[in-house]
C-alpha atoms as a PDB file:
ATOM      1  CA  UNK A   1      -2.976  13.083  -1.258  1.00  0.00           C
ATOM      2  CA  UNK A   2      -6.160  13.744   0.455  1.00  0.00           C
ATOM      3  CA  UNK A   3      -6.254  17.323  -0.936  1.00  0.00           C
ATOM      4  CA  UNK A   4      -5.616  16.702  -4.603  1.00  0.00           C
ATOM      5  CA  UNK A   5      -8.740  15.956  -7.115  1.00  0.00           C
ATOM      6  CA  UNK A   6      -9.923  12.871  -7.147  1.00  0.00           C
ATOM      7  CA  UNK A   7      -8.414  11.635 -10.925  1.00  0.00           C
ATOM      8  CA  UNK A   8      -4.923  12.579  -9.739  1.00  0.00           C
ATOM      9  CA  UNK A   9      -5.274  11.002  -6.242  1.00  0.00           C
ATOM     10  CA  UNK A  10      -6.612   7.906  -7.895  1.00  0.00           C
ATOM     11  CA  UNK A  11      -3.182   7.815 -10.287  1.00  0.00           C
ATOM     12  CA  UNK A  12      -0.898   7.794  -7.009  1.00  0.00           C
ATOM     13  CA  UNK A  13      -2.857   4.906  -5.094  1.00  0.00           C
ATOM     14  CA  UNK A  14      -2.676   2.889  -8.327  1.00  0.00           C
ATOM     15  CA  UNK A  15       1.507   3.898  -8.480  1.00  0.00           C
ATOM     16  CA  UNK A  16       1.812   3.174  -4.489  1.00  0.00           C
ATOM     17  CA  UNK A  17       0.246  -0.060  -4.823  1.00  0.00           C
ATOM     18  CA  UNK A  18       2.377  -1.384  -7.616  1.00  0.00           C
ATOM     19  CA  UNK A  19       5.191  -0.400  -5.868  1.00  0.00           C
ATOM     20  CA  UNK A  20       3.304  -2.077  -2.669  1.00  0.00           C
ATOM     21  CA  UNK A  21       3.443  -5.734  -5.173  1.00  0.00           C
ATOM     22  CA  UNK A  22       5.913  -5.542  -7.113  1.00  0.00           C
ATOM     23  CA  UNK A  23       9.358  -3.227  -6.315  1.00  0.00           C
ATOM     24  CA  UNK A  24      12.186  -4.693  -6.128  1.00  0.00           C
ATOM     25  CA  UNK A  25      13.608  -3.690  -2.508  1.00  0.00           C
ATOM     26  CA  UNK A  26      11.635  -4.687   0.000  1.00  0.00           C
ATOM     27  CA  UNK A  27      11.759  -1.373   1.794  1.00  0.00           C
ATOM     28  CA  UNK A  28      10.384   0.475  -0.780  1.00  0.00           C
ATOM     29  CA  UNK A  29       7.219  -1.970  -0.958  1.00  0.00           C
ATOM     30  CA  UNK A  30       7.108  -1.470   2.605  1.00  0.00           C
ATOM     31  CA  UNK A  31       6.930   2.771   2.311  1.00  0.00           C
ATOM     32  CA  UNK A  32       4.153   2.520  -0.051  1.00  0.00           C
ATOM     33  CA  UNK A  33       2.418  -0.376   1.706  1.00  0.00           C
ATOM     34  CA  UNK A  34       2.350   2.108   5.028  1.00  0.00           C
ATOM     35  CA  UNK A  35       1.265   5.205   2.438  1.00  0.00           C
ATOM     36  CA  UNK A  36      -1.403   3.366   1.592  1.00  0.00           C
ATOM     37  CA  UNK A  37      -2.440   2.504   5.048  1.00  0.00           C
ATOM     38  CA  UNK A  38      -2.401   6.056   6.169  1.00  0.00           C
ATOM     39  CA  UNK A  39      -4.998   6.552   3.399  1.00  0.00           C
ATOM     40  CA  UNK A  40      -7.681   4.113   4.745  1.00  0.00           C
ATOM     41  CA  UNK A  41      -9.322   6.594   6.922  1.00  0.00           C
ATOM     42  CA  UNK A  42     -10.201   8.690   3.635  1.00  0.00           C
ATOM     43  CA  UNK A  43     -10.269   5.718   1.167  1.00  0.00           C
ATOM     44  CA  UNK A  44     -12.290   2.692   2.747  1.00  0.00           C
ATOM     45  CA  UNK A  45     -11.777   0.536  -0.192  1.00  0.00           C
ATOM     46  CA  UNK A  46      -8.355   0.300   0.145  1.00  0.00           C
ATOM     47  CA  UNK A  47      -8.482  -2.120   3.113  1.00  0.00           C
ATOM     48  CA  UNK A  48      -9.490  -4.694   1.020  1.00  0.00           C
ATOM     49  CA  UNK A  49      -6.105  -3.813  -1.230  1.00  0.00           C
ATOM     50  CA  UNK A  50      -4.210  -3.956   1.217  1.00  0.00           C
ATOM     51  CA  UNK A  51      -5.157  -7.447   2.922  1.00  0.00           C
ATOM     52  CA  UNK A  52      -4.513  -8.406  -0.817  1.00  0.00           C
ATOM     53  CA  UNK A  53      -0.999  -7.499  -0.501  1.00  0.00           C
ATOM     54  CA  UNK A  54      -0.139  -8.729   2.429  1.00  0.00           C
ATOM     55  CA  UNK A  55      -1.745 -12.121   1.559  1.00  0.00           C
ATOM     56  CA  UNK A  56       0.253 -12.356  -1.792  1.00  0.00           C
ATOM     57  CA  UNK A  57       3.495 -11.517  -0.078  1.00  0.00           C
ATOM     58  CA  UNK A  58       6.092 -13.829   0.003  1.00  0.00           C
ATOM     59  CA  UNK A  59       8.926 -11.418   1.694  1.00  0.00           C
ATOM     60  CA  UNK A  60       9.194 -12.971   5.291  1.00  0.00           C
ATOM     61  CA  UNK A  61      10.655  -9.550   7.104  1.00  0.00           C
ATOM     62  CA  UNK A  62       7.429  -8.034   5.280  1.00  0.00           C
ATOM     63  CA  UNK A  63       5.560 -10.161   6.591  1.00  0.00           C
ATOM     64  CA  UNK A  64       6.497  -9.383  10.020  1.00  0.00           C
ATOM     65  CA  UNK A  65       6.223  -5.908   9.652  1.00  0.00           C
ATOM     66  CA  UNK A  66       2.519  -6.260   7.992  1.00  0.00           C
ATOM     67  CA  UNK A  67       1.881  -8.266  10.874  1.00  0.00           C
ATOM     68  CA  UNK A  68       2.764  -5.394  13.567  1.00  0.00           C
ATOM     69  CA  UNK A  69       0.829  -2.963  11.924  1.00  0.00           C
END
């Protein structure tokens, strides 16, 4: 994602994090939660997303696994 124009690549972090909040298997929130977090080093502003989500969570294994990363 860090090589695609900046409208598309702003299209997949909104789709990642709404599957971060709200899918409905917890393993899928937790694959876009991590694709997100490989993005911070080229998108700053999504640190502040992701604290977000992990402080609106209510999943306890994701919660753990937030927690080790």
């Amino acid at each position: 994602m860090t090589h695609i124009p900046p409208v598309e690549r702003d299209k997949g972090l909104k789709v990642l994090e709404d599957y971060a909040r709200n899918a409905p298997r917890y393993e899928v929130r937790l694959g876009a939660y991590r694709g997100l977090a490989l993005l911070v080093p080229t998108t700053p502003t999504l640190k502040a997303v992701l604290q977000n989500i992990r402080d609106k969570e209510t999943d306890d294994r994701l919660k753990a696994f937030y927690n080790l990363m």
